[in-house]
Structure formats: C-alpha cells, structure tokens
C-alpha atoms as a PDB file:
ATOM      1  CA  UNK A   1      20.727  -3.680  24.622  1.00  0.00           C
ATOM      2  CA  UNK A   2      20.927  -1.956  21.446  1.00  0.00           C
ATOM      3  CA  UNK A   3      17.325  -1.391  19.461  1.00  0.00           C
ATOM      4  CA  UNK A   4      17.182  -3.450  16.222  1.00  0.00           C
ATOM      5  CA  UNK A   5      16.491  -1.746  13.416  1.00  0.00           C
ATOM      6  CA  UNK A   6      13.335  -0.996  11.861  1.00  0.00           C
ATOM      7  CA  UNK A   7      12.232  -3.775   9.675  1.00  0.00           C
ATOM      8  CA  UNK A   8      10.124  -2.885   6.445  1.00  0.00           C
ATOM      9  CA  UNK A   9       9.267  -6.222   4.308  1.00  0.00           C
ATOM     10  CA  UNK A  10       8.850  -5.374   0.754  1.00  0.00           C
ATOM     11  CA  UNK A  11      11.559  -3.377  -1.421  1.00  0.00           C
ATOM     12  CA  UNK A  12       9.352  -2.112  -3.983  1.00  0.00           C
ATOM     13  CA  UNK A  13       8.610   1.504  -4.639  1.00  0.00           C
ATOM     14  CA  UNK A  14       6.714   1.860  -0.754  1.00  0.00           C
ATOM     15  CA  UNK A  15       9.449   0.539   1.145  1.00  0.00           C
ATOM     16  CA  UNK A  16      11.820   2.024  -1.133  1.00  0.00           C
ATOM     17  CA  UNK A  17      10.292   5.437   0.160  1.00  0.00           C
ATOM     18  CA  UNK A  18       9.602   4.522   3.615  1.00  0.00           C
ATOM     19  CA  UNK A  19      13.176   3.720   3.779  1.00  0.00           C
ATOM     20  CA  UNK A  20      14.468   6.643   2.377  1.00  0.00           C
ATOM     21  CA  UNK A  21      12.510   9.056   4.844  1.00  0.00           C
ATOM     22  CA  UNK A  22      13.089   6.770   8.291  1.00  0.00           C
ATOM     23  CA  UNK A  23      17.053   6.790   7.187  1.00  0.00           C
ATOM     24  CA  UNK A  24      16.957  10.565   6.103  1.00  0.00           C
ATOM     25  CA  UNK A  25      15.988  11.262  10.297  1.00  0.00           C
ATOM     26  CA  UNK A  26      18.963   8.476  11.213  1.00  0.00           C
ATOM     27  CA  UNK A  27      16.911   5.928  11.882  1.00  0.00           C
ATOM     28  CA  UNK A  28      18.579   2.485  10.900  1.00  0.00           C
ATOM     29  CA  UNK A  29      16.159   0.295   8.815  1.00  0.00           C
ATOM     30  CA  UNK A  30      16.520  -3.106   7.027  1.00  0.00           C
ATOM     31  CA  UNK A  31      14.321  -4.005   4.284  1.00  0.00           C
ATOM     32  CA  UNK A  32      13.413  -8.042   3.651  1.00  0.00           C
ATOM     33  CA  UNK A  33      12.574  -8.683  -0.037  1.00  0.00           C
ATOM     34  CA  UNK A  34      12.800 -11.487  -2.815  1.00  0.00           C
ATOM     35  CA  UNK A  35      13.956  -8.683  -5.217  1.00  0.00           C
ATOM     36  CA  UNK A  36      17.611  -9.860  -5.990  1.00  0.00           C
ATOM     37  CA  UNK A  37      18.532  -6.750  -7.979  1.00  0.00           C
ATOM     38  CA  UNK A  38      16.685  -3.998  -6.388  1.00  0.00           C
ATOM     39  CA  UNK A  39      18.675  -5.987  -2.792  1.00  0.00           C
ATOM     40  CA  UNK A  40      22.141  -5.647  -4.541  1.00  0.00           C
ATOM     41  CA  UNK A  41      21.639  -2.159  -5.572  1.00  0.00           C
ATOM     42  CA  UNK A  42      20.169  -0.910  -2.102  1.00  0.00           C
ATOM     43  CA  UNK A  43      23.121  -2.681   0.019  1.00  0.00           C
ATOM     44  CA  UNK A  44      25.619  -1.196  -2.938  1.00  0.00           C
ATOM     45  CA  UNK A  45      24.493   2.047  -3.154  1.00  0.00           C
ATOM     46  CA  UNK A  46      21.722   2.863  -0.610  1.00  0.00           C
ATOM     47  CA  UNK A  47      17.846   4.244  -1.396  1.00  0.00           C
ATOM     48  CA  UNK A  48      17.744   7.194  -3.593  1.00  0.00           C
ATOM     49  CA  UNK A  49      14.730   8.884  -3.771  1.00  0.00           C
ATOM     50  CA  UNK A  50      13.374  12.152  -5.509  1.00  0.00           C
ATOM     51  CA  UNK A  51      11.639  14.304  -3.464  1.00  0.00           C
ATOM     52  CA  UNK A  52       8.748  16.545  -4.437  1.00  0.00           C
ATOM     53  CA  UNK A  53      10.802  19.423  -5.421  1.00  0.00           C
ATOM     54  CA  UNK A  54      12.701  17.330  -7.681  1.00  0.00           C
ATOM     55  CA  UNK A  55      15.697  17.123  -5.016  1.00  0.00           C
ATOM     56  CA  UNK A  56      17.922  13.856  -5.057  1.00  0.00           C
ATOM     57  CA  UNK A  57      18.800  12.146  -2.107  1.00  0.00           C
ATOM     58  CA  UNK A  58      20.981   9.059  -1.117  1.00  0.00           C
ATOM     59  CA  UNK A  59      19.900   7.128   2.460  1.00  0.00           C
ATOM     60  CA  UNK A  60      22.004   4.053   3.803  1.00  0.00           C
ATOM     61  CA  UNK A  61      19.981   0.691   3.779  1.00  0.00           C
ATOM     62  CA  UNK A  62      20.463  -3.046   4.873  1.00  0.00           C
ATOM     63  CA  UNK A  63      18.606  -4.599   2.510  1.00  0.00           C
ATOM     64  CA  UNK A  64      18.100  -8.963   2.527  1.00  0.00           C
ATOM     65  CA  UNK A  65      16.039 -11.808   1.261  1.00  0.00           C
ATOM     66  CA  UNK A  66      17.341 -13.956   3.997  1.00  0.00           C
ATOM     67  CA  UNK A  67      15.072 -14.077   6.972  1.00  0.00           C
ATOM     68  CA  UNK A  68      17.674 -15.331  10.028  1.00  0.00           C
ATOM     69  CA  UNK A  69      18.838 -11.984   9.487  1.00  0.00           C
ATOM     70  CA  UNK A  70      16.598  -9.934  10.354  1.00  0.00           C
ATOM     71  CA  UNK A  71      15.564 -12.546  13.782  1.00  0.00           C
ATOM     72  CA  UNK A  72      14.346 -10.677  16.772  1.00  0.00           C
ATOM     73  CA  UNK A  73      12.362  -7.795  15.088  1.00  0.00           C
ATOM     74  CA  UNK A  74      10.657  -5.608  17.450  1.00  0.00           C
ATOM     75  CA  UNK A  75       8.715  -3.350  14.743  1.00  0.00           C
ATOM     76  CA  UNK A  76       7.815  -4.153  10.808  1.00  0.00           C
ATOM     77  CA  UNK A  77       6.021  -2.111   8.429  1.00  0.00           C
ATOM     78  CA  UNK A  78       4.269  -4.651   5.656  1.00  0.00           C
ATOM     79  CA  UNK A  79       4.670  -2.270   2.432  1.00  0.00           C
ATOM     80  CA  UNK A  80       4.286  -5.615  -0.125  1.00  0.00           C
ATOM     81  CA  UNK A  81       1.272  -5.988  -2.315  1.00  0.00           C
ATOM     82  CA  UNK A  82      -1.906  -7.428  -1.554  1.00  0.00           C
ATOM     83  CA  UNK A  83      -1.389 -10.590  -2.862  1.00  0.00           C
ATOM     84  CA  UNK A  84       1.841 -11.212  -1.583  1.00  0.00           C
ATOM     85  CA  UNK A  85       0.544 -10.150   2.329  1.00  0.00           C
ATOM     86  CA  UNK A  86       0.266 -14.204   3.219  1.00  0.00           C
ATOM     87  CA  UNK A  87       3.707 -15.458   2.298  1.00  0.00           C
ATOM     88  CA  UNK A  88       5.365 -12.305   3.582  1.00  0.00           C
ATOM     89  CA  UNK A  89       3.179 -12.868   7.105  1.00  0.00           C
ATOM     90  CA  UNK A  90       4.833 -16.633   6.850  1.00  0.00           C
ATOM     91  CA  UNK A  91       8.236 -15.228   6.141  1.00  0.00           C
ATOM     92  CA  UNK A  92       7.899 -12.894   9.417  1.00  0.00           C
ATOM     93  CA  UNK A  93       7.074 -15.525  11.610  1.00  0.00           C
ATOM     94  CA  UNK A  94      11.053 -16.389  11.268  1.00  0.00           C
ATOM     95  CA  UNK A  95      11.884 -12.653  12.011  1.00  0.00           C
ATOM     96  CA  UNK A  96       9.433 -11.070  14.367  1.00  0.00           C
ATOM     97  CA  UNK A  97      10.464 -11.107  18.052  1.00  0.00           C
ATOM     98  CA  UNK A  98       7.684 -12.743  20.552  1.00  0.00           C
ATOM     99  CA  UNK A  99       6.152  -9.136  21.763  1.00  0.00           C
ATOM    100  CA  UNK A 100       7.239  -7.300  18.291  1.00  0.00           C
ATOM    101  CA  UNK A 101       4.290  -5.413  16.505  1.00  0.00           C
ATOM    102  CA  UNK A 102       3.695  -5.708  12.409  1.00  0.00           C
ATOM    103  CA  UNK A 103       2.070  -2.499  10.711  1.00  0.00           C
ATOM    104  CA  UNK A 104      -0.007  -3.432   7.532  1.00  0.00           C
ATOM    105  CA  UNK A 105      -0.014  -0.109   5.461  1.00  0.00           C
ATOM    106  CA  UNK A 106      -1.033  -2.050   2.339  1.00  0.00           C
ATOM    107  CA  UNK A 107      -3.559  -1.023   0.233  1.00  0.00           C
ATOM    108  CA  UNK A 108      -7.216  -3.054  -0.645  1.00  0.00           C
ATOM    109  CA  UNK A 109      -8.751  -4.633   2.250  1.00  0.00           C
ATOM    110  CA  UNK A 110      -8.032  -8.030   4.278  1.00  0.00           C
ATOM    111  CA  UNK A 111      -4.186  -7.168   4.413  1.00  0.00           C
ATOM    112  CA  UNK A 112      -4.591  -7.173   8.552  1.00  0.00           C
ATOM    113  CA  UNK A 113      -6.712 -10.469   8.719  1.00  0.00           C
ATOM    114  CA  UNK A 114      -3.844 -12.584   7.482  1.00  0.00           C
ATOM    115  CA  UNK A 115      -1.215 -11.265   9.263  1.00  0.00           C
ATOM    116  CA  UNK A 116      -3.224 -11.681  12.370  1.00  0.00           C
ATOM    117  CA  UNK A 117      -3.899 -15.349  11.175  1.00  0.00           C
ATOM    118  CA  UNK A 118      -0.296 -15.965  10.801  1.00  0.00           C
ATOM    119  CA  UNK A 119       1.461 -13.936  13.800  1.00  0.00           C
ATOM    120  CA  UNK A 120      -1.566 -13.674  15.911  1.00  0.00           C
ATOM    121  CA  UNK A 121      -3.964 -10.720  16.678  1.00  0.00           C
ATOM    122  CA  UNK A 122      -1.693  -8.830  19.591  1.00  0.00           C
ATOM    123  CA  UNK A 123       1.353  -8.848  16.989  1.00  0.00           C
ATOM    124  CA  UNK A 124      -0.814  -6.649  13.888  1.00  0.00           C
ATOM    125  CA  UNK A 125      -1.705  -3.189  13.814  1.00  0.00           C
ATOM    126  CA  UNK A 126      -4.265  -1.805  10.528  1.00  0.00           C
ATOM    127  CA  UNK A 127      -2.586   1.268   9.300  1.00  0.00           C
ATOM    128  CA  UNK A 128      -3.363   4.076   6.506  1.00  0.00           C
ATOM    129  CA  UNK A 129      -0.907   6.160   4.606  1.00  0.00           C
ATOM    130  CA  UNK A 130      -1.864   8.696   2.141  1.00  0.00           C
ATOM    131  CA  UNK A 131       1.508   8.970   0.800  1.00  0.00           C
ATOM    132  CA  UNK A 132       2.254   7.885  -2.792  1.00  0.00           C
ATOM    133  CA  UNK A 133       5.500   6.474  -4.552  1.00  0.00           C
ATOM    134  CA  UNK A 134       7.322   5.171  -7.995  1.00  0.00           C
ATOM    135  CA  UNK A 135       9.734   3.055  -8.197  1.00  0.00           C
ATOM    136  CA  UNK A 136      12.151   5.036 -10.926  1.00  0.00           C
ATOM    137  CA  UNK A 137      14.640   1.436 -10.778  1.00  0.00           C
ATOM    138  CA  UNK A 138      16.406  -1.309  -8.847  1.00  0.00           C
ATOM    139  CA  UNK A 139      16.928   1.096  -5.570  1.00  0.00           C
ATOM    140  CA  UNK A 140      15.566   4.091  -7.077  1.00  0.00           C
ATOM    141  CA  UNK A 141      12.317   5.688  -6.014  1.00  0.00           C
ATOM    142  CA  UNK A 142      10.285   9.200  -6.453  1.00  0.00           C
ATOM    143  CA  UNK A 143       7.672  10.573  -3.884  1.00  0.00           C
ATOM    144  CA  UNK A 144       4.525  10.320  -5.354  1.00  0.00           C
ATOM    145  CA  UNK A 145       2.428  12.774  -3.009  1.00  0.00           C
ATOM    146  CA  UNK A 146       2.961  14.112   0.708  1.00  0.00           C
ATOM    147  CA  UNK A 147       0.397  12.439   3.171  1.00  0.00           C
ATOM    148  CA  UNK A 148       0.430  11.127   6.779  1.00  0.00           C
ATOM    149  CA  UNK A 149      -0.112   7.891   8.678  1.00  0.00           C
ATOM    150  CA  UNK A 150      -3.189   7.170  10.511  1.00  0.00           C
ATOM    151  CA  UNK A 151      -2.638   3.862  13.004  1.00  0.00           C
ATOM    152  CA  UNK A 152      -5.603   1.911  14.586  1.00  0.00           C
ATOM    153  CA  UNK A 153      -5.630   1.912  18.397  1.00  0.00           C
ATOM    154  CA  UNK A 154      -3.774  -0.567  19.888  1.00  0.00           C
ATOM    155  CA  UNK A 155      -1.923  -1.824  23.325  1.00  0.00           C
ATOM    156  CA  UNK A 156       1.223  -0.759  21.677  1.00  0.00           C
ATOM    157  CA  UNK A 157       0.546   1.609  18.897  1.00  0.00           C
ATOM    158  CA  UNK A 158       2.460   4.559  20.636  1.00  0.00           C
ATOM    159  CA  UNK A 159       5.583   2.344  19.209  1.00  0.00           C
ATOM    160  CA  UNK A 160       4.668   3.065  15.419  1.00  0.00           C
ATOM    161  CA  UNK A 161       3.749   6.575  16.290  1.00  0.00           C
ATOM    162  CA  UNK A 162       7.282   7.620  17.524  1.00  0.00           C
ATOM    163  CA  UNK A 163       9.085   6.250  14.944  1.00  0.00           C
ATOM    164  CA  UNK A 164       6.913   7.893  12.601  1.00  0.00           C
ATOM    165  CA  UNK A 165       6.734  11.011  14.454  1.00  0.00           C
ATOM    166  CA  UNK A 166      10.972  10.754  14.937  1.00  0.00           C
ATOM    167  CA  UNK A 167      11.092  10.815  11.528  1.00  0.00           C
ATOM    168  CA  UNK A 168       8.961  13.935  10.616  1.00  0.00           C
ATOM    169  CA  UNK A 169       5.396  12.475   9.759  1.00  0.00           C
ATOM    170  CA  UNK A 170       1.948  13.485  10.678  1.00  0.00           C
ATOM    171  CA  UNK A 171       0.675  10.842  12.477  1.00  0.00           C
ATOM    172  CA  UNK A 172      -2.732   9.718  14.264  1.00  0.00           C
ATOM    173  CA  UNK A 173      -4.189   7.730  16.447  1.00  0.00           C
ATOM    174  CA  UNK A 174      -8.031   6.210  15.776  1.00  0.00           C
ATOM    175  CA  UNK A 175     -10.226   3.900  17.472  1.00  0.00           C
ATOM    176  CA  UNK A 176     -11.107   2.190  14.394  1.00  0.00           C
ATOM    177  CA  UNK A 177      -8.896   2.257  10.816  1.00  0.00           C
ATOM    178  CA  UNK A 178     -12.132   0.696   8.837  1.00  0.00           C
ATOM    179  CA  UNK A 179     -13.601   4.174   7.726  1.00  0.00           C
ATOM    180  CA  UNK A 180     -10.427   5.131   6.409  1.00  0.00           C
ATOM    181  CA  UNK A 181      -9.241   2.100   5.164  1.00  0.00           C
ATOM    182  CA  UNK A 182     -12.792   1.887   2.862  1.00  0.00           C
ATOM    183  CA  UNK A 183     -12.026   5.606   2.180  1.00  0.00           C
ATOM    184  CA  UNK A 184      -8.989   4.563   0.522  1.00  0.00           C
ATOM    185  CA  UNK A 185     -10.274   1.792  -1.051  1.00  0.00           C
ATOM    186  CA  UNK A 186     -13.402   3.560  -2.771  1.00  0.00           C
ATOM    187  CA  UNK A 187     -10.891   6.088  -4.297  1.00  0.00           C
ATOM    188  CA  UNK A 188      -7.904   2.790  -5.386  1.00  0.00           C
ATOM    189  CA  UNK A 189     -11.165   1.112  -7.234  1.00  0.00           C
ATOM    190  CA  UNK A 190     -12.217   4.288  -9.342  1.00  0.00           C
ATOM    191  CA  UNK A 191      -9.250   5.165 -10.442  1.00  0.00           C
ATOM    192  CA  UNK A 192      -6.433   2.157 -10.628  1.00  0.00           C
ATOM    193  CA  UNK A 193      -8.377  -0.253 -12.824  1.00  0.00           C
ATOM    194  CA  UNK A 194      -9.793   2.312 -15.314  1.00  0.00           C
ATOM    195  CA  UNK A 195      -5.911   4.132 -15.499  1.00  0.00           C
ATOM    196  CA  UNK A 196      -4.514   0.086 -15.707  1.00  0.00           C
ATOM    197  CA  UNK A 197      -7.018  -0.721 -18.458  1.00  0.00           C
ATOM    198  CA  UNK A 198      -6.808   2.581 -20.621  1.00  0.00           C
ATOM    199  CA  UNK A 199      -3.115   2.499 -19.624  1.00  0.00           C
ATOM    200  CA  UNK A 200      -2.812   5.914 -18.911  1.00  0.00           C
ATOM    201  CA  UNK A 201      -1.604   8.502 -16.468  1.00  0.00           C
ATOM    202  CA  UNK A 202      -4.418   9.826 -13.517  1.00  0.00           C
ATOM    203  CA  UNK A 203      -4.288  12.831 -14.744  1.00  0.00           C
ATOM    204  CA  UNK A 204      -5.675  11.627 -18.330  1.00  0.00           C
ATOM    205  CA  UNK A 205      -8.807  10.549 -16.779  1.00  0.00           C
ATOM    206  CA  UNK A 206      -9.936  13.917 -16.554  1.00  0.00           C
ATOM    207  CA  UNK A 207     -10.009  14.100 -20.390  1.00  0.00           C
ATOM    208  CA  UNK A 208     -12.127  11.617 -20.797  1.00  0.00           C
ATOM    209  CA  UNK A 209     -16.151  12.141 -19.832  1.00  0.00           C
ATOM    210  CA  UNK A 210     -16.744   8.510 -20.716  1.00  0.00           C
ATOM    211  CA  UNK A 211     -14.280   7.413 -17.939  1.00  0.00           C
ATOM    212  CA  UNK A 212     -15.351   9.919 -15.739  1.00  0.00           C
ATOM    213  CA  UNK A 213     -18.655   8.704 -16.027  1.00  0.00           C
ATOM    214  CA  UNK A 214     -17.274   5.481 -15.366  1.00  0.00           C
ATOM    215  CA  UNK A 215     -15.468   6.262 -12.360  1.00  0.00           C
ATOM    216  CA  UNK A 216     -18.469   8.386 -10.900  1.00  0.00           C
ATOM    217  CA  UNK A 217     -20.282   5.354 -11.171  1.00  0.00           C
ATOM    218  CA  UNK A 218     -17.635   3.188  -9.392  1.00  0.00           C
ATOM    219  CA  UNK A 219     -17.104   5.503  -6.520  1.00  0.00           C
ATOM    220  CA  UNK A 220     -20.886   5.942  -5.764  1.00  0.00           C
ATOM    221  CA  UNK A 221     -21.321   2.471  -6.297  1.00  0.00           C
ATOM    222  CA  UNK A 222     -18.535   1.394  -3.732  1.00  0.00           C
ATOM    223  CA  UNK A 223     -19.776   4.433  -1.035  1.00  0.00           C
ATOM    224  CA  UNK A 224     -23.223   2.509  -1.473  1.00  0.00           C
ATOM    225  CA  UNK A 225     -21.550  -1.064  -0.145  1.00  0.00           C
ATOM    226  CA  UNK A 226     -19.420   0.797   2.413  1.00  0.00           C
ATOM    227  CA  UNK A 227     -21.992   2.654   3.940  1.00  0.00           C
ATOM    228  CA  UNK A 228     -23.963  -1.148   4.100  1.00  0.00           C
ATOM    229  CA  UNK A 229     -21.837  -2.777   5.465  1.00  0.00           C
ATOM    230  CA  UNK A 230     -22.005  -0.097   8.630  1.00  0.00           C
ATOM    231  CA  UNK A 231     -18.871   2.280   6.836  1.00  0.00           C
ATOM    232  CA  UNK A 232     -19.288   5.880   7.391  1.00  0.00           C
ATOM    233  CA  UNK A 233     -16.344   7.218   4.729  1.00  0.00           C
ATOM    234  CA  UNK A 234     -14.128   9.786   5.925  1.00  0.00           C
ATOM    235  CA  UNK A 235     -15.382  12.315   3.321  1.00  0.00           C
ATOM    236  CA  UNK A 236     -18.805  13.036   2.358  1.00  0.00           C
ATOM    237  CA  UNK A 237     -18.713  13.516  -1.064  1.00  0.00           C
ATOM    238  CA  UNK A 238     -16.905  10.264  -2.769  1.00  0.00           C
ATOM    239  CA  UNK A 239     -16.800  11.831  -6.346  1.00  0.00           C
ATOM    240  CA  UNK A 240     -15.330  15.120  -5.492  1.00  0.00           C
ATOM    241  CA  UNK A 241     -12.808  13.333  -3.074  1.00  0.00           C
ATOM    242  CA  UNK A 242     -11.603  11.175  -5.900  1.00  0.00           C
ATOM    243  CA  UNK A 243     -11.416  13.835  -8.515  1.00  0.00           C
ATOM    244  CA  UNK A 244      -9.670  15.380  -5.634  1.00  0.00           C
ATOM    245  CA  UNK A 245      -6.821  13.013  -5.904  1.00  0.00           C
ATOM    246  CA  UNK A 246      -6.719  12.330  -9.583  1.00  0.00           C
ATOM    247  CA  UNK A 247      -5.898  16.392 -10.034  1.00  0.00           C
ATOM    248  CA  UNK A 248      -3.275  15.941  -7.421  1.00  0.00           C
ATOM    249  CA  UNK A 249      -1.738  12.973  -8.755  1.00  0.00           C
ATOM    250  CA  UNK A 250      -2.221  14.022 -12.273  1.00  0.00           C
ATOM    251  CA  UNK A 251       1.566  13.061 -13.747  1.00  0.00           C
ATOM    252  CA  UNK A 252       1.382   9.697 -11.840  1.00  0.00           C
ATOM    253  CA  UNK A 253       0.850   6.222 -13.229  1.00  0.00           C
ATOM    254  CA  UNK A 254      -1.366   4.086 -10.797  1.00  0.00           C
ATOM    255  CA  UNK A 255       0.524   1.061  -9.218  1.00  0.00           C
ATOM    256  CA  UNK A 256      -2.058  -1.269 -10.793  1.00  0.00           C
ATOM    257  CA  UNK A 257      -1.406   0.317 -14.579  1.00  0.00           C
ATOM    258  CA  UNK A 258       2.668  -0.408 -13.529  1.00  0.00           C
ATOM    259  CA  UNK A 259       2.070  -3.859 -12.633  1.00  0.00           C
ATOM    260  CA  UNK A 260      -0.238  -4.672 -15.504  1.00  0.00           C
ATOM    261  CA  UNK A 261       2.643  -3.292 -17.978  1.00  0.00           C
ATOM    262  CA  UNK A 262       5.536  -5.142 -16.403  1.00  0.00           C
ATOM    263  CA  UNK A 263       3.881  -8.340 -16.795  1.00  0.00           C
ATOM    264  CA  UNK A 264       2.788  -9.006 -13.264  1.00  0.00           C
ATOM    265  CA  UNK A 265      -0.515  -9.401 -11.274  1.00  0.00           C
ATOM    266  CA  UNK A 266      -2.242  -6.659  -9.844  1.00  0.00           C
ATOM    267  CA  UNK A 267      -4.094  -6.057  -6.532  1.00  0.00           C
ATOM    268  CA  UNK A 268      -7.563  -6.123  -8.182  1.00  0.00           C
ATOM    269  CA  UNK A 269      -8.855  -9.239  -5.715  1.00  0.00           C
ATOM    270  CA  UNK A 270      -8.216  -6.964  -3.008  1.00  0.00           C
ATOM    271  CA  UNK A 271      -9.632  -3.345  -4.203  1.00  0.00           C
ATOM    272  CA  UNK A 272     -12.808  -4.112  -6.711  1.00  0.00           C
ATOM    273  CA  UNK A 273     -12.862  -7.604  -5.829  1.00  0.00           C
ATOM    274  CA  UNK A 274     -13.217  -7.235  -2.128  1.00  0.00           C
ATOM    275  CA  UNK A 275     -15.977  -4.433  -3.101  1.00  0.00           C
ATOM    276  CA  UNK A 276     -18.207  -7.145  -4.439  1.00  0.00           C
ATOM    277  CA  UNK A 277     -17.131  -9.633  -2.070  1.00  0.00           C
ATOM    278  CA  UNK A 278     -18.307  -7.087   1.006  1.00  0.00           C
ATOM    279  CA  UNK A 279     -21.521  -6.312  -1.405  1.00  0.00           C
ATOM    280  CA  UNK A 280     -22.437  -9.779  -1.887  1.00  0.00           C
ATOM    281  CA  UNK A 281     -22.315 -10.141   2.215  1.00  0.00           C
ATOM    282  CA  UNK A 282     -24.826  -7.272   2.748  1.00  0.00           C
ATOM    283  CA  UNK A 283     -26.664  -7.333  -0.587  1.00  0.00           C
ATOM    284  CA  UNK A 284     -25.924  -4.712  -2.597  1.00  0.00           C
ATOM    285  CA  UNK A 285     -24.875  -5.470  -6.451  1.00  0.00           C
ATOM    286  CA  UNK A 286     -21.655  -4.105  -7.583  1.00  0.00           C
ATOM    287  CA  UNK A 287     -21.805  -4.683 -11.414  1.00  0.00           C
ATOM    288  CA  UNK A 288     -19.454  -1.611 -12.014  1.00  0.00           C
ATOM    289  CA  UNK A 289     -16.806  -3.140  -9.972  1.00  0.00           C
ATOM    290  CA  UNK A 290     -17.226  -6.730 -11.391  1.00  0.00           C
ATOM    291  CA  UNK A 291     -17.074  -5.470 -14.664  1.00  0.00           C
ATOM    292  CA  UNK A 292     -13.843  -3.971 -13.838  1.00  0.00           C
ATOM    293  CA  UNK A 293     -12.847  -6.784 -11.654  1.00  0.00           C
ATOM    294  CA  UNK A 294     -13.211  -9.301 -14.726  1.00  0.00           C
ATOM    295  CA  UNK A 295     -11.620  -6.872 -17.219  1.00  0.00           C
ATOM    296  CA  UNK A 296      -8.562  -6.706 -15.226  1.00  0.00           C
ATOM    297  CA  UNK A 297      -8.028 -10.116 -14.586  1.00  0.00           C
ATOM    298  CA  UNK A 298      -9.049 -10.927 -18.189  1.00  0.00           C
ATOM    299  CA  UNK A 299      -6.168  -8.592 -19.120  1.00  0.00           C
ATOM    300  CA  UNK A 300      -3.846 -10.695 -16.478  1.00  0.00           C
ATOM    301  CA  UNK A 301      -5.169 -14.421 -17.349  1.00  0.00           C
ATOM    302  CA  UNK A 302      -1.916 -15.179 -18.821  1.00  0.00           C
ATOM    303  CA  UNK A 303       0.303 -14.703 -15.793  1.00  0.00           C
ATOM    304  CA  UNK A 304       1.355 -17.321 -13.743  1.00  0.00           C
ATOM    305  CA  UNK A 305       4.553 -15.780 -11.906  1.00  0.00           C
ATOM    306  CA  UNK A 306       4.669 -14.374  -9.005  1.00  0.00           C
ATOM    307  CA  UNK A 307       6.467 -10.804  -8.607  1.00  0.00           C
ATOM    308  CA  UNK A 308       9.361  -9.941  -6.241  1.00  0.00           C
ATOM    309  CA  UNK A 309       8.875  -7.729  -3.710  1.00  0.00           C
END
C-alpha cells in the first residue's frame, strides 16, 4: 500500500518552509489551509523558499482547503497559529487516519491540550522547533534561522523522527517537551510583543536600553513563573539566552509584529497571556507580561476576522 503523504495543516510562512525542506529530500507532502491564494499559487507553481545563503529554490506541493482530500492521514505536523490550533484539530478529525499521529510544533503554550481534546491523547505528540521563517508572498517563503526539532517521548514518536531525520534535520527525543517548550516561550514573550508594539525589526531592540530594560524584566519575570510552576528552563541564564536570539535574528520581523501590521490577531493569549494565566495558578504576579498582554490586544481590539492559514 503506498504511504500517504505527509500532511502539514497550515500554509503560512512555517508550513511554507516545512514544505519546502521535506519536498527538497523527495518526500511528498500536502498542505491543508483556508488560504485561497497562497493554495492556488503552491499547486501552480510549488513552494519557493530562500535559503540562508540567499539561494532560491522551487519544491513540488499539493496544497488544499478541502479536507476529504487529504482522508486517511497517517502523520500531520500542526504549523497554524495559536489561535487557530482548535478549528484546525476539528478540521483533522475528517483527515487523520484511526492510528495516525499529529505533531503540534506551534508556538505559546496549550497548542497540545486541544488537539488531544479533539483527536484524543494517543493521536498528539508536543514538539519544539527552533527554526524560524517569513512568508515573502502567496507561496513564497525565506528561512528565518537554522534550528532542529526536539519531539516529546511517545509510543510512536520514532515516526516523526525519521521523516525528520530523512529529510536532513537534527532531531531529538525527550521525556518531557515542557522545559523546552517554556524555554521558548520565555524568549517569544520578551521579544514578539515589544518588536509588535514598537513595530520594529529584533535586531532594533538592541538600540534601545529602555526596551531592553523592558525585555530583561519580561524574561526574568517569566523564568520566575516557570521555575514555579516546577519548570527548570533549558538555559540558565534567560537574559543572555534571549539577547542570544535577538543578535541572531537581528534582520527579522517577529511573527507577532507581521500579524499586528496585516490587520490580523496575534498569538498574545497564548505567549504573555498564558504567562499570567500559569502565574496566577502558582502565585506569582506577572505585571510585565499583563502590561504587554493588554497593550497588544488594545492595539488588536478592532479585529474581528479571523486569518487564513
């Protein structure tokens, strides 16, 4: 029986990427989206992406917003944003076979619970990428950063890890994603916010001491709920690590800062506002990220439709 292809939901600048580098090792992949034009332009004329050396590449795609299609799914990689994770979950109840396996490699935190609510705990897998991605247009991506794929341990993670590993990525195997995903998280809520409100590029931040204080603040303030709520981080010093990534991401504009300027919501409920959710739980005050939280959303109060992905 021939092996369906890999299915990655979302056809935004993630699974843009993610296609581009599964297809580049010959893997065949179909991407599920409510895009329209970013699905026309991948089924007319494939992914390209721009790699980190600048280097232009062209990948063949199946791209669809029709779920019957892609029926019988054995493996999906959820690449949507945060708020869109619950009606993609009900959308993949239509595609993913009985025994399949859905990877969440979404950033903020919760992503995993509702797909487990939806498709049931056996069928999701918490994953971390540290690889980074803008979408250039409709079916047009660049890399944002190299990185590799850490997968939580599970009856049938070894299924992920070949795919990943057939296609050239680092990847590992953990008893427990948590650490990392929180990792993550502490360095998405110092920097995407302040970059979204000041609506400038990462690398700008490091111009200005009074956000720098800012995001100090933020990241120490976030370690503090993490390490509460029984988080050790994978890094021990949370300021230096996110410096760390703002000087290597320098010329890129945060995903939260692109979907604040294109007139769509942003994934604050699930980076700062899942910081003081968590910190509410074990009692420790996160006024930074409220502040943030609110300024974001009060920048976003107008916006009542929901993006494509």
């Amino acid at each position: 029986m021939k092996e369906p292809p890999v299915l990655l939901v979302g056809t935004g600048a993630m699974a843009s990427l993610f296609a581009a580098l599964l297809s580049k090792k010959g893997l065949k992949v179909r991407m599920l989206g409510t895009w329209a034009e970013n699905i026309n332009a991948l089924n007319e004329k494939g992914v390209h992406c721009v790699d980190l050396n600048g280097i232009e590449s062209t990948f063949p795609v199946q791209a669809t917003d029709k779920t019957e299609i892609c029926a019988g799914s054995r493996f999906a990689i959820v690449l949507v944003k945060s708020y869109q994770t619950s009606a993609a979950a009900e959308r993949l109840t239509s595609c993913l076979a009985e025994d399949g396996l859905a990877l969440t490699l979404q950033n903020g935190l919760g992503n995993d619970e509702i797909l487990e609510r939806v498709l049931g705990k056996e069928r999701v897998i918490s994953g971390v990428t540290t690889i980074g991605a803008t979408l250039i247009g409709p079916g047009s991506v660049r890399m944002g950063g190299a990185g590799g794929i850490t997968i939580g341990d599970h009856a049938k993670a070894q299924i992920p890890a070949k795919i990943f590993q057939q296609a050239g990525f680092e990847v590992e195997i953990v008893s427990d994603t948590r650490s990392l995903v929180w990792g993550k998280l502490v360095i998405n809520a110092s920097i995407n916010p302040l970059t979204a409100l000041l609506n400038i590029k990462n690398g700008d931040l490091l111009e200005n001491q009074y956000a720098l204080d800012l995001m100090e603040l933020v990241a120490l303030e976030s370690t503090r709920v993490a390490n509460e709520a029984g988080i050790d981080l994978p890094y021990a010093d949370p300021v230096e690590m996110v410096l760390s990534v703002v000087r290597r991401t320098a010329d890129n504009y945060s995903s939260m800062n692109i979907d604040i300027n294109r007139g769509g919501p942003t994934e604050i409920d699930a980076i700062n506002g899942a910081v003081v959710r968590v910190g509410e739980d074990v009692g420790v005050t996160a006024d930074y990220n409220r502040t943030l939280f609110l300024l974001v959303k009060a920048r976003t109060r107008e916006i009542t439709k929901l993006i494509s992905y």
